[in-house]
PDB file of N, CA and C in Angstrom:
ATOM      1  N   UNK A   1      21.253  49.395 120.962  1.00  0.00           N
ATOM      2  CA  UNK A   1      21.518  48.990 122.323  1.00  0.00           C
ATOM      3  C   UNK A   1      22.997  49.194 122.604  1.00  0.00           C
ATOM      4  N   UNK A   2      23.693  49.611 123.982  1.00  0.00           N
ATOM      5  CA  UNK A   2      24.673  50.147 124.149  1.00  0.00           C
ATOM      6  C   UNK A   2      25.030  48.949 124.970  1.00  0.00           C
ATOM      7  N   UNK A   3      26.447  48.357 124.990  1.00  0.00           N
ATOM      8  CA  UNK A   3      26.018  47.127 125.439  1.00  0.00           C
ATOM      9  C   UNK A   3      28.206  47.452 125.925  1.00  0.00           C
ATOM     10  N   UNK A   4      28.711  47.349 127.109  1.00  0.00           N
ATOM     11  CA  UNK A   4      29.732  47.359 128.029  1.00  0.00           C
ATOM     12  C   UNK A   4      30.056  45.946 128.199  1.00  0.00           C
ATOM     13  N   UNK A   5      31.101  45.251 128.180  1.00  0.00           N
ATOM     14  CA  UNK A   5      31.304  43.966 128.508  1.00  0.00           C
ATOM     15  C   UNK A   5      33.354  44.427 129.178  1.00  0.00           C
ATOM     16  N   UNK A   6      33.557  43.663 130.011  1.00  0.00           N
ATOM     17  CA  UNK A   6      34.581  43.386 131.093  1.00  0.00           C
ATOM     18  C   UNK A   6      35.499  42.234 129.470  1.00  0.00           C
ATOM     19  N   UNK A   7      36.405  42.256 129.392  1.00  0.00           N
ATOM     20  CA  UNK A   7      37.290  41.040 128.432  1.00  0.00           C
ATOM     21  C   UNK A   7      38.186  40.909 128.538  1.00  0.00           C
ATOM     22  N   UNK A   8      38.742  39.709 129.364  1.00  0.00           N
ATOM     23  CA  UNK A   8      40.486  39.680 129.661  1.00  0.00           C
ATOM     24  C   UNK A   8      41.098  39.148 128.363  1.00  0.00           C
ATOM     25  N   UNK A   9      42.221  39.067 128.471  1.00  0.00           N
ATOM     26  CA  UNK A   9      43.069  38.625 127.207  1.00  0.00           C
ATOM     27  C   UNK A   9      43.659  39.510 126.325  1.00  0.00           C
ATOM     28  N   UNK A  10      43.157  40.833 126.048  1.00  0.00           N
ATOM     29  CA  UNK A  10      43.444  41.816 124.972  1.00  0.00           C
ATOM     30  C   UNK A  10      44.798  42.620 125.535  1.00  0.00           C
ATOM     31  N   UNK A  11      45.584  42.636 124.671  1.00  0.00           N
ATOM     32  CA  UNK A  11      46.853  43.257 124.706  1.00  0.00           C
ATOM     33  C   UNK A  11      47.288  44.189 123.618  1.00  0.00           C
ATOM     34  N   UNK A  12      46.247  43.831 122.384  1.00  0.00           N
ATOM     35  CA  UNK A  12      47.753  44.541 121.757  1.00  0.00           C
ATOM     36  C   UNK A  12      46.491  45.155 120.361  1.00  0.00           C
ATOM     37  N   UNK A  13      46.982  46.107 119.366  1.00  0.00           N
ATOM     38  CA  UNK A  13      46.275  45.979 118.214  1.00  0.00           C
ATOM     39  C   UNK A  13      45.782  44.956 117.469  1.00  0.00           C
ATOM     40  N   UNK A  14      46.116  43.848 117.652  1.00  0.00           N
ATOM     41  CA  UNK A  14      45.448  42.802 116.433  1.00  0.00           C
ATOM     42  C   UNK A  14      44.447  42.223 117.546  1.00  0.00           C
ATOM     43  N   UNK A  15      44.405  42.159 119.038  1.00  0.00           N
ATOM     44  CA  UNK A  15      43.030  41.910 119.758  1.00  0.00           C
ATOM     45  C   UNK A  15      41.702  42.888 119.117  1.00  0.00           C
ATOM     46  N   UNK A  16      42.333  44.144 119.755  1.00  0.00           N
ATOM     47  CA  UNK A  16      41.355  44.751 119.205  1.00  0.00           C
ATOM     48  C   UNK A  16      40.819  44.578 117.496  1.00  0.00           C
ATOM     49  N   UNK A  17      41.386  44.841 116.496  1.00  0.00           N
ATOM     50  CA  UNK A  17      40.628  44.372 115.446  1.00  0.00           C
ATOM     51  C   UNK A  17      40.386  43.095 115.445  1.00  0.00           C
ATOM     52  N   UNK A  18      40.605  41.955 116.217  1.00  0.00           N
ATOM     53  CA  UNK A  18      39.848  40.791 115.909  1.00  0.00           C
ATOM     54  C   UNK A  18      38.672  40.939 116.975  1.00  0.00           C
ATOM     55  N   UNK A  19      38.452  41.563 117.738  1.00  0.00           N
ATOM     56  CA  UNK A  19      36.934  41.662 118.967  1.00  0.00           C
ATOM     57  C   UNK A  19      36.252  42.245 117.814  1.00  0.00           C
ATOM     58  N   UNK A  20      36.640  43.498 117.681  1.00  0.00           N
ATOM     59  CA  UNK A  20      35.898  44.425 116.435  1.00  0.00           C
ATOM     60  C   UNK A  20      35.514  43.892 115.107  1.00  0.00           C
ATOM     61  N   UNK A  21      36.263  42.757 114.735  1.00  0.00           N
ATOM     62  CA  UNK A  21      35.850  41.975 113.546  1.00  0.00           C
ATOM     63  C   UNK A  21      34.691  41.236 113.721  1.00  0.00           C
ATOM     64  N   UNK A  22      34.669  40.396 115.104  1.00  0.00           N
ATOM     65  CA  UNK A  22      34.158  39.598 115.738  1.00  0.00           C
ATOM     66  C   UNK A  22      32.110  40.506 115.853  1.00  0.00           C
ATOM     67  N   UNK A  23      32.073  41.123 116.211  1.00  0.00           N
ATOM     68  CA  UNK A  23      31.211  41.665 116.897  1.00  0.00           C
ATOM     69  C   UNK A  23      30.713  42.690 115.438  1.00  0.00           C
ATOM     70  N   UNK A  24      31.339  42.921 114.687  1.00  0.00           N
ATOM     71  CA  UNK A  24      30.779  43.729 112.990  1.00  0.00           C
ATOM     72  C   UNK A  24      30.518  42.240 112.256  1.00  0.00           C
ATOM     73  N   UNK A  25      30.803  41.030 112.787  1.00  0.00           N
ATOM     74  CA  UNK A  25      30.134  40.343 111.445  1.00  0.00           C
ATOM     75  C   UNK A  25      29.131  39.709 111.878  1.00  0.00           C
ATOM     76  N   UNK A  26      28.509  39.790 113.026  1.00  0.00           N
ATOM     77  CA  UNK A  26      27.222  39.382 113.689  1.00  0.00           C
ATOM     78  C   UNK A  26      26.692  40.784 113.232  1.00  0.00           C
ATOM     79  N   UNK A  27      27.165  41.976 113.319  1.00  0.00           N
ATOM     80  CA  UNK A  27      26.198  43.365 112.922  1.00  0.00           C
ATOM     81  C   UNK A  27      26.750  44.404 112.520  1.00  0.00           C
ATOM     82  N   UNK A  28      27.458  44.098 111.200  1.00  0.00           N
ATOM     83  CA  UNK A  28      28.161  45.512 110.434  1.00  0.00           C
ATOM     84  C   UNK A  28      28.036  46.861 110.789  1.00  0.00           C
ATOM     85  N   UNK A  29      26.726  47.156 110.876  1.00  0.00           N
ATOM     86  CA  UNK A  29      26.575  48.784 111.354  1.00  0.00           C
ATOM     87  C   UNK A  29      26.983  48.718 112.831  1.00  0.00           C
ATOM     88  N   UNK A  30      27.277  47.786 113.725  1.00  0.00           N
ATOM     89  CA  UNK A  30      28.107  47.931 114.947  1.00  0.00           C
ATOM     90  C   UNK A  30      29.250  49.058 115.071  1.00  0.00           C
ATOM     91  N   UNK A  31      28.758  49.541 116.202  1.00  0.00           N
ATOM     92  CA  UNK A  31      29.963  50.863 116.314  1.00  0.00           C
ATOM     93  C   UNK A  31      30.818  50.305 117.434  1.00  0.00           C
ATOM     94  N   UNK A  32      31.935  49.914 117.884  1.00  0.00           N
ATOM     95  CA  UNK A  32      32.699  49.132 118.789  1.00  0.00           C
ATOM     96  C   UNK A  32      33.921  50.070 119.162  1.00  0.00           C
ATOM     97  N   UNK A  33      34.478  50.273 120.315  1.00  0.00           N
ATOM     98  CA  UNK A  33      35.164  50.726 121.080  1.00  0.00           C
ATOM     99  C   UNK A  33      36.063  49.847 122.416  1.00  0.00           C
ATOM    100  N   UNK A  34      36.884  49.925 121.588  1.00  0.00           N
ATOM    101  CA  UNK A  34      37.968  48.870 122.699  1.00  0.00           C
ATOM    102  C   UNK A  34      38.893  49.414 123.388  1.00  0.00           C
ATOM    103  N   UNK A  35      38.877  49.445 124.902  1.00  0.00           N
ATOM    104  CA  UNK A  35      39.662  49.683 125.355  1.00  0.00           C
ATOM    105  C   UNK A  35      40.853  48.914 126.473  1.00  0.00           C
ATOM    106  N   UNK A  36      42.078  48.615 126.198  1.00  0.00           N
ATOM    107  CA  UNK A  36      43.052  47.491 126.246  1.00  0.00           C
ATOM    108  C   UNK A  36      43.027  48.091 127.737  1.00  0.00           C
ATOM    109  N   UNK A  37      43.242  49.597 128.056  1.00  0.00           N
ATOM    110  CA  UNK A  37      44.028  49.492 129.171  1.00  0.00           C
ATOM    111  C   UNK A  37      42.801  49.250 130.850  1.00  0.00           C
ATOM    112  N   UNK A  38      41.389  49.320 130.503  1.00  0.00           N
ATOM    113  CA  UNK A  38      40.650  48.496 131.296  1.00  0.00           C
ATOM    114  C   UNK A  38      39.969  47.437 131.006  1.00  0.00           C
ATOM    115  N   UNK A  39      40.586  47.136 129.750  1.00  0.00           N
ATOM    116  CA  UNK A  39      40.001  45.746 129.561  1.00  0.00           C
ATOM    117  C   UNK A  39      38.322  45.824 129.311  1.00  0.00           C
ATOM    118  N   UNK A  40      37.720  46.871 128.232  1.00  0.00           N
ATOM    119  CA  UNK A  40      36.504  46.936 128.057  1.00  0.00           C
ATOM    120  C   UNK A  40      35.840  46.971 127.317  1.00  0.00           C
ATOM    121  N   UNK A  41      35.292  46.369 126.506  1.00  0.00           N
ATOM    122  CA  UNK A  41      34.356  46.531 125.547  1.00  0.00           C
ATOM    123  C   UNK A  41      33.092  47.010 125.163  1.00  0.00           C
ATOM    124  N   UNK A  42      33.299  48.443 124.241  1.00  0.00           N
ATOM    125  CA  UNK A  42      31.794  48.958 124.496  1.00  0.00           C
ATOM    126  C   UNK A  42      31.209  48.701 122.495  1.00  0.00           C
ATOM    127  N   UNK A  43      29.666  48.465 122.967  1.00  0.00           N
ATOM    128  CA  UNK A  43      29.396  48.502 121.337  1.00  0.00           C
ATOM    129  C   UNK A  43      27.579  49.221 121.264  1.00  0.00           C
ATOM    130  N   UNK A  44      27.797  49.879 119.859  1.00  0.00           N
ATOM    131  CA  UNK A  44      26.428  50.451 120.106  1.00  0.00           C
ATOM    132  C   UNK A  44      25.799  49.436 118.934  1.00  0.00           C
ATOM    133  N   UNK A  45      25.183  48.605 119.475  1.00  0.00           N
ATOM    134  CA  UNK A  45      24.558  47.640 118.075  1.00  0.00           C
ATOM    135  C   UNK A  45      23.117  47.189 118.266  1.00  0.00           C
ATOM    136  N   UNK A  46      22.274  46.383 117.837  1.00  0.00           N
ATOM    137  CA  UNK A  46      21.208  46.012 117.586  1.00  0.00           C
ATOM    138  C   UNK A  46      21.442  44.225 118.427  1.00  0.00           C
ATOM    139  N   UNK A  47      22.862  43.962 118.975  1.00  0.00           N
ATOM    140  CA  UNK A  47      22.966  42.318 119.193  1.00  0.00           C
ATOM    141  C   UNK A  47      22.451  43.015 120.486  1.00  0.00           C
ATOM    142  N   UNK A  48      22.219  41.516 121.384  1.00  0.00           N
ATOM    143  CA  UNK A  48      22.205  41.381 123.174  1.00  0.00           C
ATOM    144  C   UNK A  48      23.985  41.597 123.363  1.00  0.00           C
ATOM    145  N   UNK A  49      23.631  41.772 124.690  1.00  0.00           N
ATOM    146  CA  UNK A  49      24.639  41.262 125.319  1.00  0.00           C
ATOM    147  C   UNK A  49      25.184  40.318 125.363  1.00  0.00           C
ATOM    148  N   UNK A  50      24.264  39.335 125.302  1.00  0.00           N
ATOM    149  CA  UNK A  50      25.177  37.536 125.465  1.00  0.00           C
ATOM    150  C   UNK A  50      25.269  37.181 124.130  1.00  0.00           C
ATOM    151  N   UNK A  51      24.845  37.846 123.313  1.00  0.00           N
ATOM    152  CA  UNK A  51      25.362  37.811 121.448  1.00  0.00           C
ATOM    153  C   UNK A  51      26.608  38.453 121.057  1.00  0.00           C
ATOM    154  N   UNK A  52      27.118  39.767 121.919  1.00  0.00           N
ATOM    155  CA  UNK A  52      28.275  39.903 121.672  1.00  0.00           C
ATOM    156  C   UNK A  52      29.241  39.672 122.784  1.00  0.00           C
ATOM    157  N   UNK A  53      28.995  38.700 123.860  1.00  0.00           N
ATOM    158  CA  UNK A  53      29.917  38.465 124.700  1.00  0.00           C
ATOM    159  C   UNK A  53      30.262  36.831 123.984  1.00  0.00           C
ATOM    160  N   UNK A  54      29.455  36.281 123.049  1.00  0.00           N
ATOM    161  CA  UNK A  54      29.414  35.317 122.260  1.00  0.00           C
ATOM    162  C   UNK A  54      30.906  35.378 121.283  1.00  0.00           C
ATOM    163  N   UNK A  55      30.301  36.599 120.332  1.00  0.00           N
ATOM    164  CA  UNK A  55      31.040  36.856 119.316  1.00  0.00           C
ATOM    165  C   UNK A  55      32.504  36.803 120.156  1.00  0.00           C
ATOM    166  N   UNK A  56      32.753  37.475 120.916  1.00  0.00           N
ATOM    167  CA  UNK A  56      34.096  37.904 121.245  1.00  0.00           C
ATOM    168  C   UNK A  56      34.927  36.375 122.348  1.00  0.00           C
ATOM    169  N   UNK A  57      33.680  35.781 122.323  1.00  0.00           N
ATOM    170  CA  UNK A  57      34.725  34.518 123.209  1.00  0.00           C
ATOM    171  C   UNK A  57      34.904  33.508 122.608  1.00  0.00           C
ATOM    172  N   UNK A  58      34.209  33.490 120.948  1.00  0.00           N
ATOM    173  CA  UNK A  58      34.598  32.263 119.999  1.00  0.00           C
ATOM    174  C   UNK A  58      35.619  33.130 119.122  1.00  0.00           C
ATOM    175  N   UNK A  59      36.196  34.541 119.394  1.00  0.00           N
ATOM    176  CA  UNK A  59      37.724  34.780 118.866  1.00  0.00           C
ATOM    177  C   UNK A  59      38.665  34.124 120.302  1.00  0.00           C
ATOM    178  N   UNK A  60      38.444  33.954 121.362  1.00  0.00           N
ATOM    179  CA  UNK A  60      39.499  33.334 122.018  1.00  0.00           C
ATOM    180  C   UNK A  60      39.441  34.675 123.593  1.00  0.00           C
ATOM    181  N   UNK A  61      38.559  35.326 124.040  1.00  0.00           N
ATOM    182  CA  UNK A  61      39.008  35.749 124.967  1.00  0.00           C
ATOM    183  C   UNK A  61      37.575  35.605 125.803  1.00  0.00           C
ATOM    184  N   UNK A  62      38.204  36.165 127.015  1.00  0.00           N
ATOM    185  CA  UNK A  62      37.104  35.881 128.154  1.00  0.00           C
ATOM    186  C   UNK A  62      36.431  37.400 128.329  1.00  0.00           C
ATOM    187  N   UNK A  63      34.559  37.260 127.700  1.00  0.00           N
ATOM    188  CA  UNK A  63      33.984  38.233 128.068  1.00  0.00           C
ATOM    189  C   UNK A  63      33.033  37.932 129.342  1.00  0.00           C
ATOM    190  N   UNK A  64      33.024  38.771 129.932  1.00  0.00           N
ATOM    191  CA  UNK A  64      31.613  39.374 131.269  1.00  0.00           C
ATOM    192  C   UNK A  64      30.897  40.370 131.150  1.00  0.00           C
ATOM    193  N   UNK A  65      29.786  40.201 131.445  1.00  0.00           N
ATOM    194  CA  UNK A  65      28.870  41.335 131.354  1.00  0.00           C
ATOM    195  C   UNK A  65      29.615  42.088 132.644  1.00  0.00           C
TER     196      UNK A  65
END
């Protein structure tokens, strides 16, 4: 499942590997793609949507579908 989420907060390299940490330990074979400068999160994984808008808002930022 290809799954796009909106995530404010991300600025810098250590956001991104902590979303990406976040979202591979709910589903290792997760393929994740972060991008800071629209603020977007794409992942090709087996979670929902509200499983990885989960993962990424108990590291500390605000996801939206």
């Amino acid at each position: 499942m290809n799954v796009e989420l909106k995530v404010a907060g991300m600025s810098c390299g250590h956001c991104v590997k902590a979303v990406t940490g976040a979202i591979q330990a709910r589903d290792p074979a997760a393929r994740v793609e972060v991008s800071l400068e629209r603020g977007v999160v794409r992942a090709d994984t087996r979670l929902t949507a509200a499983e990885v808008a989960a993962a990424v808002t108990e590291e500390g930022y605000e996801a939206m579908p």
